[in-house]
Protein backbone atom coordinates (compact mmCIF):
# COMPACT_ATOMS: atom_id res chain seq x y z
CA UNK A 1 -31.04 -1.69 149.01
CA UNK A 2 -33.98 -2.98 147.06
CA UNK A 3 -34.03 0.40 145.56
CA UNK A 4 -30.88 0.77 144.89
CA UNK A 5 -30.82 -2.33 143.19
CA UNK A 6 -34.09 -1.48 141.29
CA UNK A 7 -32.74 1.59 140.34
CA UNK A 8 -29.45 0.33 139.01
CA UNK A 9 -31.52 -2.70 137.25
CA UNK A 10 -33.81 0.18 135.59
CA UNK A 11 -30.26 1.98 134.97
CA UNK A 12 -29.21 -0.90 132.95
CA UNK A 13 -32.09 -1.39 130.90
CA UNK A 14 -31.88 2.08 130.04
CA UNK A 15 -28.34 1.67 129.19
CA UNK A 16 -29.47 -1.64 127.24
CA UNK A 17 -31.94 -0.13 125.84
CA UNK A 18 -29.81 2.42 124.37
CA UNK A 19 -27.00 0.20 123.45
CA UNK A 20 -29.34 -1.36 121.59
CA UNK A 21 -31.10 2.10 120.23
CA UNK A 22 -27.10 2.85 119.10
CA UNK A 23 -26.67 -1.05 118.05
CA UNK A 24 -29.67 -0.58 115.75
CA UNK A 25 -28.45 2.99 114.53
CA UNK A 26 -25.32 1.30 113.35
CA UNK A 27 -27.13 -1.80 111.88
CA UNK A 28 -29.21 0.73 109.89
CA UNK A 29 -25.60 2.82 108.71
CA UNK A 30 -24.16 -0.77 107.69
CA UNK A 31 -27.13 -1.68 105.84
CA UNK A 32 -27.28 1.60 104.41
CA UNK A 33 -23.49 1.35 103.33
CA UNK A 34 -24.23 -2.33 102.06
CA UNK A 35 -27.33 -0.75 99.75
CA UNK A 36 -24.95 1.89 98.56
CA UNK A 37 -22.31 -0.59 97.76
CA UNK A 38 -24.53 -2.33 95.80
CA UNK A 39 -26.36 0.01 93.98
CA UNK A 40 -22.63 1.02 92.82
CA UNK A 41 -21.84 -2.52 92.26
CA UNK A 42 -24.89 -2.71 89.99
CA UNK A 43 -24.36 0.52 88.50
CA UNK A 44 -20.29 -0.03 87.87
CA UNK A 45 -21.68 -3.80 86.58
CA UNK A 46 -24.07 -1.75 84.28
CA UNK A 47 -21.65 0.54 82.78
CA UNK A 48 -18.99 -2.46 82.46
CA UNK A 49 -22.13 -4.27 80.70
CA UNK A 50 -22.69 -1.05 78.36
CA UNK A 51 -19.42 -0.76 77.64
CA UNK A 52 -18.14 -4.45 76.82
CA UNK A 53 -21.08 -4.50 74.49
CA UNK A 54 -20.57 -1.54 72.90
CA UNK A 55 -17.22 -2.65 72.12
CA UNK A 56 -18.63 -6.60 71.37
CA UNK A 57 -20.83 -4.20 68.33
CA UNK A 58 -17.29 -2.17 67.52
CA UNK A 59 -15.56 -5.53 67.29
CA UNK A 60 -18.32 -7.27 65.18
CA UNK A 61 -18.22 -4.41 63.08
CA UNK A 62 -14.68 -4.53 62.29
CA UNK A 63 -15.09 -8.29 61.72
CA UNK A 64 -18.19 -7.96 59.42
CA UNK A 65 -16.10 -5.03 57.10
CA UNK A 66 -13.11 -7.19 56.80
CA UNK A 67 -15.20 -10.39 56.18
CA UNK A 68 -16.23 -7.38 53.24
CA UNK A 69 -12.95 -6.98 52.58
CA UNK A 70 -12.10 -10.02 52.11
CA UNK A 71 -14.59 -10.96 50.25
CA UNK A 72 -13.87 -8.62 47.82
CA UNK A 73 -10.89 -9.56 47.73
CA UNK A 74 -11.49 -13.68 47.23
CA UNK A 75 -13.40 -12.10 44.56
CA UNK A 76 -10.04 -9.94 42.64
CA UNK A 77 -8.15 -13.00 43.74
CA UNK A 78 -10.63 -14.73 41.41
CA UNK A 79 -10.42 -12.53 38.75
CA UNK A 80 -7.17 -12.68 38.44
CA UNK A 81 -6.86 -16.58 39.11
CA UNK A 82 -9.34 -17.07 35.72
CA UNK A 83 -6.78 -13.98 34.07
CA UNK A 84 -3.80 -16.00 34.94
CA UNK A 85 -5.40 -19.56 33.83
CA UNK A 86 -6.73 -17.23 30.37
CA UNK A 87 -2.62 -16.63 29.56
CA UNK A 88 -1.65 -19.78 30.70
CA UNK A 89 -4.03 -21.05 28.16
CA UNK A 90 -2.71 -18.61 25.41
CA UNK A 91 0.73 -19.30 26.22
CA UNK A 92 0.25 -23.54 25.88
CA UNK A 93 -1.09 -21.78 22.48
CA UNK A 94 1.27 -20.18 21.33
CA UNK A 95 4.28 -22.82 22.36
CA UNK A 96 2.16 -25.43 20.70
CA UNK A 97 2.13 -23.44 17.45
CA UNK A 98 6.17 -22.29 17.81
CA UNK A 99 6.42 -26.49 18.01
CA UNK A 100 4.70 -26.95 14.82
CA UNK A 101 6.96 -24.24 12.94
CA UNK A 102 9.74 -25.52 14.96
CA UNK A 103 8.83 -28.60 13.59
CA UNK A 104 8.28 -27.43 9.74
CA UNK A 105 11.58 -25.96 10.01
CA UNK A 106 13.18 -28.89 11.12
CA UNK A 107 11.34 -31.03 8.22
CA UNK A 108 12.85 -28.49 5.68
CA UNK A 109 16.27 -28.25 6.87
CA UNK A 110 16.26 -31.91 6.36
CA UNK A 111 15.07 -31.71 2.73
CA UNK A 112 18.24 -33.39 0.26
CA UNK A 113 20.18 -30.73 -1.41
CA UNK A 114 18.58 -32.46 -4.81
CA UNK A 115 14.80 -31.43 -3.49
CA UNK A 116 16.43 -28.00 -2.77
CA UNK A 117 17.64 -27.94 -6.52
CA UNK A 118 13.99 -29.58 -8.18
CA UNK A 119 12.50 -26.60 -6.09
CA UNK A 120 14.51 -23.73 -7.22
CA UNK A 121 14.39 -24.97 -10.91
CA UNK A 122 11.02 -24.98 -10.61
CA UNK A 123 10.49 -21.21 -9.47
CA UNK A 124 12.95 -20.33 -12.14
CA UNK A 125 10.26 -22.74 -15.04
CA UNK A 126 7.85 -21.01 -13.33
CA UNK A 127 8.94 -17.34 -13.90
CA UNK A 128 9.98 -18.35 -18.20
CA UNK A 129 6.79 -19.31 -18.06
CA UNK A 130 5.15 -16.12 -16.96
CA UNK A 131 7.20 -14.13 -19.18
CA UNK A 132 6.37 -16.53 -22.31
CA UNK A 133 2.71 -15.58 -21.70
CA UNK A 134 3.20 -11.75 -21.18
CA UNK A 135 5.37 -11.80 -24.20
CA UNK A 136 2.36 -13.26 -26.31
CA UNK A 137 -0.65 -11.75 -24.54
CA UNK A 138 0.51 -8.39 -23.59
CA UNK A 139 3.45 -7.62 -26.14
CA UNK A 140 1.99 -9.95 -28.93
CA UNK A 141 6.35 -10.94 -29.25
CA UNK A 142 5.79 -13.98 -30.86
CA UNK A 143 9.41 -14.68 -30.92
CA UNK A 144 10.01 -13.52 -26.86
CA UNK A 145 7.01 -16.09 -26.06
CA UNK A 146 9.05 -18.92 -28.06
CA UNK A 147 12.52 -18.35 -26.79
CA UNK A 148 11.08 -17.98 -22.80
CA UNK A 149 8.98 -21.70 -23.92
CA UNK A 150 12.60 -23.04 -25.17
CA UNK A 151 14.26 -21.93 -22.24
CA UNK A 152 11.80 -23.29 -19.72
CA UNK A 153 11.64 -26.54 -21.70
CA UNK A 154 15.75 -27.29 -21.26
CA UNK A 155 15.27 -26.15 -17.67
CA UNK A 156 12.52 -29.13 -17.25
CA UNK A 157 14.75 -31.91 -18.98
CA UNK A 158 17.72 -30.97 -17.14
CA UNK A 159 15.55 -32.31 -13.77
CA UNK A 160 15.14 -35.85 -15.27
CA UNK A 161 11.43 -36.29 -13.51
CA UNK A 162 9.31 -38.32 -15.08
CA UNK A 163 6.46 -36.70 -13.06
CA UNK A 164 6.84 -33.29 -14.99
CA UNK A 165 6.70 -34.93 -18.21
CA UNK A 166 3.00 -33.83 -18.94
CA UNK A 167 4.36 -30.29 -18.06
CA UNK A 168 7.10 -31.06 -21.51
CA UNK A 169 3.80 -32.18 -23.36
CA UNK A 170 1.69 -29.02 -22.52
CA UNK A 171 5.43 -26.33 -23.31
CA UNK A 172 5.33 -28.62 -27.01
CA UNK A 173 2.20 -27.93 -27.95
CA UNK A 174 2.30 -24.36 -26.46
CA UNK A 175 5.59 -23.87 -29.11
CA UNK A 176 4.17 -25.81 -32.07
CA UNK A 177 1.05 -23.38 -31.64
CA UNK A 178 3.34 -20.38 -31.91
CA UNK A 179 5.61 -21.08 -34.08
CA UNK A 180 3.09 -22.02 -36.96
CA UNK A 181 2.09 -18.01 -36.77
CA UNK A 182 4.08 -15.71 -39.22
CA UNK A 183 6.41 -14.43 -37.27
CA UNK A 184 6.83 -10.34 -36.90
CA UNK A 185 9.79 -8.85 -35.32
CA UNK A 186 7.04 -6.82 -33.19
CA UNK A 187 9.79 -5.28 -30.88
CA UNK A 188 11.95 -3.89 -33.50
CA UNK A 189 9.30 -2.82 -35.23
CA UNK A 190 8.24 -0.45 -32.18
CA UNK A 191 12.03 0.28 -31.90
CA UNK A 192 12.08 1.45 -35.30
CA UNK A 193 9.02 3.65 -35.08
CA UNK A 194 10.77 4.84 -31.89
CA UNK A 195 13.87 5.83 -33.42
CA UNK A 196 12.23 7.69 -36.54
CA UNK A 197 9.85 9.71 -34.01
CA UNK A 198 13.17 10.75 -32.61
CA UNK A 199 15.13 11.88 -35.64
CA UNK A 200 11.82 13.75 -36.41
CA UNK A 201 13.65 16.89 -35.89
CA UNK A 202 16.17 16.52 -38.30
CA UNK A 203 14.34 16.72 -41.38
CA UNK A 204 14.19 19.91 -43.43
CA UNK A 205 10.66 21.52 -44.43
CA UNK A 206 10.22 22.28 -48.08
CA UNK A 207 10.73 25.89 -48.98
CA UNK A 208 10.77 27.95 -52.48
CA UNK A 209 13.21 30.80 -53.25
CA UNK A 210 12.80 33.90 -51.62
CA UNK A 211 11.25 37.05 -54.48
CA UNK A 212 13.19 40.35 -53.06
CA UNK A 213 10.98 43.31 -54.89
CA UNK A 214 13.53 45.93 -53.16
CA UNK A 215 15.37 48.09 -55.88
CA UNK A 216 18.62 48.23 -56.58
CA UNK A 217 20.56 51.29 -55.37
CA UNK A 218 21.16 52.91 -58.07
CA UNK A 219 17.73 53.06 -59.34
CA UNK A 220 17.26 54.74 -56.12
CA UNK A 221 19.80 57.00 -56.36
CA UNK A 222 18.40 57.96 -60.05
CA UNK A 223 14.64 58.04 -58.92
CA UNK A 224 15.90 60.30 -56.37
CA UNK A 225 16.96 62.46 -58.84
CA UNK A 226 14.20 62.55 -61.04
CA UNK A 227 11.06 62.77 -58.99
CA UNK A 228 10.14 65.63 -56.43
CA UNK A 229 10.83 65.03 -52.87
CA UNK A 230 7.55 63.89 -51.53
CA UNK A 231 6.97 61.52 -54.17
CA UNK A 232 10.32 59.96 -52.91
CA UNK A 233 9.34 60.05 -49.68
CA UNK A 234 5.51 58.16 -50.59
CA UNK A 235 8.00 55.83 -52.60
CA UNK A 236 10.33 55.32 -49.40
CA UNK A 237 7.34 54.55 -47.00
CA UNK A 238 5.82 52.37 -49.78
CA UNK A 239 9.30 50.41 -50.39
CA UNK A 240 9.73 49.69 -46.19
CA UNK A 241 5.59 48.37 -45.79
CA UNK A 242 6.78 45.86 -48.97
CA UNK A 243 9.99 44.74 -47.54
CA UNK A 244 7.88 43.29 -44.44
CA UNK A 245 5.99 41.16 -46.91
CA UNK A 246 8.31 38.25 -48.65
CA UNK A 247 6.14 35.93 -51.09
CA UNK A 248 8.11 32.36 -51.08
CA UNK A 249 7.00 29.77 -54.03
CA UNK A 250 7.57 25.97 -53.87
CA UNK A 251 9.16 25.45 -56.79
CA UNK A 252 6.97 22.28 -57.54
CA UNK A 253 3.65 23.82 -56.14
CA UNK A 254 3.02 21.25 -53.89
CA UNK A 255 3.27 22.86 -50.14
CA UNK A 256 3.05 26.06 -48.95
CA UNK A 257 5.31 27.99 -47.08
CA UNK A 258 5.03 27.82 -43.07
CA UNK A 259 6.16 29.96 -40.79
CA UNK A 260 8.57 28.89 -37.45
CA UNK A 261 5.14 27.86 -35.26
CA UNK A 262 3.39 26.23 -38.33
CA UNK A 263 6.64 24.28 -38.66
CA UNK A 264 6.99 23.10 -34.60
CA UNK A 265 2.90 21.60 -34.97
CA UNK A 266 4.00 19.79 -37.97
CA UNK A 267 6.75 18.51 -36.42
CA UNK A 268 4.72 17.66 -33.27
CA UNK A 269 2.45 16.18 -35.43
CA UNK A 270 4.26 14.05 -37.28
CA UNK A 271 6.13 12.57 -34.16
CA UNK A 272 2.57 11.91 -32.56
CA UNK A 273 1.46 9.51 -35.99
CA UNK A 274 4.34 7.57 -35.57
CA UNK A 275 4.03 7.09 -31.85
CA UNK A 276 0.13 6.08 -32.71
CA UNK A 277 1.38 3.66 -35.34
CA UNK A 278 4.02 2.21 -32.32
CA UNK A 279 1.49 2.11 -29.55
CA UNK A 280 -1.44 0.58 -32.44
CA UNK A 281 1.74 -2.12 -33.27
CA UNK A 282 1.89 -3.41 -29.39
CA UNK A 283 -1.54 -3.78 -29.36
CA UNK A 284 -2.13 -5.40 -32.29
CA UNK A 285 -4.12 -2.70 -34.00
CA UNK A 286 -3.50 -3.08 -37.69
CA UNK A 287 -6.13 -0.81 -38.60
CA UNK A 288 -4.71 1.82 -36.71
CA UNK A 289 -1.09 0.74 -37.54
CA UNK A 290 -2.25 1.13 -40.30
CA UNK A 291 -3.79 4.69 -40.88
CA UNK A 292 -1.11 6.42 -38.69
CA UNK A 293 1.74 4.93 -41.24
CA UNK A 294 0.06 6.28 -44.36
CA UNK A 295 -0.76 9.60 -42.57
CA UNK A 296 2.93 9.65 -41.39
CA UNK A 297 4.04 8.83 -45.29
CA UNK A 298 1.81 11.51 -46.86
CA UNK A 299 3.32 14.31 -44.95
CA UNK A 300 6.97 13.55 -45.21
CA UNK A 301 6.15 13.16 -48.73
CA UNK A 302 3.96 16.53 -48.87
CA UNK A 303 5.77 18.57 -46.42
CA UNK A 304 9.26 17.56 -46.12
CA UNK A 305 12.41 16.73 -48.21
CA UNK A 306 16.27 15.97 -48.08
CA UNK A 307 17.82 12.71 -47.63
CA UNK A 308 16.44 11.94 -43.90
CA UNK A 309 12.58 11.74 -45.43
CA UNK A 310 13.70 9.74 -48.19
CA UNK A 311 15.39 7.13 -45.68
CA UNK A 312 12.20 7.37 -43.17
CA UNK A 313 9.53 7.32 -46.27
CA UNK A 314 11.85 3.96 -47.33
CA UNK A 315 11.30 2.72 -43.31
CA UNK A 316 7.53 3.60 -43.30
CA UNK A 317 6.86 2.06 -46.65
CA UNK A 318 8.59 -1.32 -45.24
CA UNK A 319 6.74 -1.35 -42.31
CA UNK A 320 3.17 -0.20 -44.17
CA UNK A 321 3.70 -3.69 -45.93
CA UNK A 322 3.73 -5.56 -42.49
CA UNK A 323 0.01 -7.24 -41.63
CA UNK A 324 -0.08 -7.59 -37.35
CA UNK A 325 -3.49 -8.77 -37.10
CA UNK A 326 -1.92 -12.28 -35.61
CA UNK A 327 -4.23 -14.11 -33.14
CA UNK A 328 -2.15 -14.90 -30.58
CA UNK A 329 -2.85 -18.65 -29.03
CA UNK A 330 -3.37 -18.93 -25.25
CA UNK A 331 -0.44 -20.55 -23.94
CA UNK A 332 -1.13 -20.53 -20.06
CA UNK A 333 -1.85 -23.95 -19.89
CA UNK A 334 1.54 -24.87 -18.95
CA UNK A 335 1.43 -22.18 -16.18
CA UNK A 336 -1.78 -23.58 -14.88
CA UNK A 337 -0.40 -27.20 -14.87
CA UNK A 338 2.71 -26.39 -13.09
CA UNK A 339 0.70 -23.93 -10.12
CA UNK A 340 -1.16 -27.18 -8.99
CA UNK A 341 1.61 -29.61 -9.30
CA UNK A 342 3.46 -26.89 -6.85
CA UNK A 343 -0.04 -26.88 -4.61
C-alpha cells in the first residue's frame, strides 16, 4: 500500500513535473509571441514614424514654396499697388489741369460782348499795322504804308479807350514821318515796267530794203542766145550761189540786219533790262534802276522802230526821270507798342 502510494505520489510528480515542463514550454511560446508582437509593434511604430515625417518634410515643403509664392506675389501686389497710386496721381493731374481750362473757359465765356469787340479790333489794328510796315520796309510803297497807318488809326478811335491813346501818338508820328517823303507811285511803276516787258514782242526790228541782183528774164533769154552753152551754164550756177546771199541796208546806217535767232536774244534781252529795272525799283536800287532803263532806251532806240517803241521810249524816258533812293523811316514802333499792351 505504501508502495502503491509512493509510486502514485512519484507518478504525480512526474506528471507535475511535466505539466510544469509543458506549462513552461507554453510560457516560453507566449513570451515568444509577446517579443514578436512587439518587435512588429516597434517596427509598424517605426515605419508609421518614417512615414508621418516624411510627409511632416512634404507638407513643410509645400508650405515653405507657397510662403514663396506668396511672397512673390505680396511683392507684384506691390508693384502694382505703387502703379495704381502712380495713375491715381497722374489722373488728380490731369483733372486738376482740365479744372483750370475748365475754369479759363468759363472766365472767357463770361467776357462782355464789348471786350469781345476791343479784342477783335485789336487783331484787325494789329494786322494794318503789319502790312503798313511791309509796305514801307519790304515794298518801299510809301503810299500802301500811309493808307494801312490811316486805316488802323480810324479803327483805334472808333474804340474810344483812353488807354490806347499813346498807340494814336506813336501811328501820328509814324504818318507825319512818311508823308514828308516824296512820294513815288512805286507799284505802278513796277506795273508799268511789267506791262512794257510784256508788249516786248510787239515791236518791229529795223530792216533796210532788200537788193535782188537776179536778172530779168529777158536778159536771160538774150544771154542765152548770145553766149555758148557752157558759159550759160557757169552763168546759171553762178546766178543760184548769189540768190542765197541777200545784202539788206538800213536805210539810216544805224543797225544792222539780224537774222530770226539774232532777233529772239534781242528780244529776250530787252525783256530781261526791263525786268532788272522792275526788280532794282522794289528794292530801292536807283543805280541799277537806273542803268537797266538807259540800256533798255538805247536799244529800242538803236534796234527797233514803229509806233510801239516810240510809246515805250516815251514810258522809259518818264520813268528814267524818277529818283527812288527814298530812305524809308522805321515805323514799327506802333507794332511794338501794341504787342506788349496785348502781353
Amino acid at each position: 500500500m505504501a508502495d502503491k502510494d509512493a509510486k502514485q505520489t512519484i507518478d504525480n510528480n512526474v506528471q507535475d513535473a511535466e505539466l510544469l515542463e509543458k506549462n513552461k514550454q507554453d510560457d516560453a511560446k507566449v513570451y515568444r509571441l509577446i517579443w514578436i508582437a512587439l518587435v512588429v509593434v516597434v517596427l509598424l511604430s517605426v515605419v508609421s514614424i518614417g512615414w508621418f515625417y516624411q510627409q511632416l518634410q512634404q507638407q513643410e515643403a509645400d508650405i515653405q514654396s507657397s510662403l514663396t509664392e506668396l511672397s512673390s506675389q505680396n511683392g507684384d501686389w506691390q508693384s502694382k499697388l505703387e502703379q495704381h497710386r502712380q495713375q491715381l496721381g497722374r489722373l488728380d493731374s490731369d483733372q486738376k489741369q482740365l479744372a483750370e481750362k475748365l475754369q479759363q473757359l468759363t472766365d472767357k465765356q463770361q467776357l462782355s460782348n464789348a471786350e469781345l469787340q476791343k479784342r477783335w479790333a485789336l487783331q484787325e489794328v494789329k494786322y494794318l499795322l503789319n502790312v503798313a510796315n511791309q509796305r514801307a520796309l519790304l515794298a518801299h510803297d510809301v503810299v500802301g504804308a500811309i493808307q494801312a497807318l490811316i486805316m488802323a488809326d480810324k479803327q483805334l478811335e472808333s474804340l474810344s479807350d483812353y488807354r490806347l491813346h499813346p498807340l494814336r501818338a506813336e501811328i501820328a508820328e509814324e504818318l507825319m514821318s512818311l508823308q514828308s517823303l516824296t512820294t513815288l507811285d512805286i507799284p505802278g511803276m513796277a506795273i508799268q515796267l511789267q506791262t512794257l516787258a510784256v508788249h516786248v514782242d510787239k515791236l518791229r526790228v529795223k530792216k533796210g530794203p532788200e537788193v535782188d541782183f537776179s536778172e530779168s528774164p529777158d536778159t536771160a533769154d538774150i544771154a542765152s542766145t548770145e553766149t555758148p552753152a557752157w558759159k550759160q551754164a557757169i552763168s546759171d550756177i553762178w546766178q543760184q550761189l548769189r540768190s542765197l546771199v541777200v545784202i539788206r541796208h538800213e536805210q539810216s546806217g544805224e543797225a544792222a540786219v539780224l537774222v530770226p535767232e539774232q532777233r529772239y536774244f534781242l528780244y529776250q534781252n530787252l525783256r530781261l533790262q526791263l525786268e532788272s529795272a522792275r526788280l532794282a525799283l522794289l528794292n530801292a536800287d536807283n543805280d541799277s534802276f537806273q542803268h537797266s532803263l538807259k540800256t533798255a532806251i538805247t536799244w529800242l532806240d538803236q534796234y527797233f522802230t514803229g509806233e510801239e517803241r516810240d510809246a515805250m521810249l516815251a514810258s522809259l524816258n518818264s520813268l528814267a526821270e524818277q529818283k527812288i533812293d527814298v530812305s524809308i523811316p522805321d515805323i514799327s514802333g506802333s507794332l511794338n507798342w501794341l504787342e506788349e499792351y496785348q502781353q
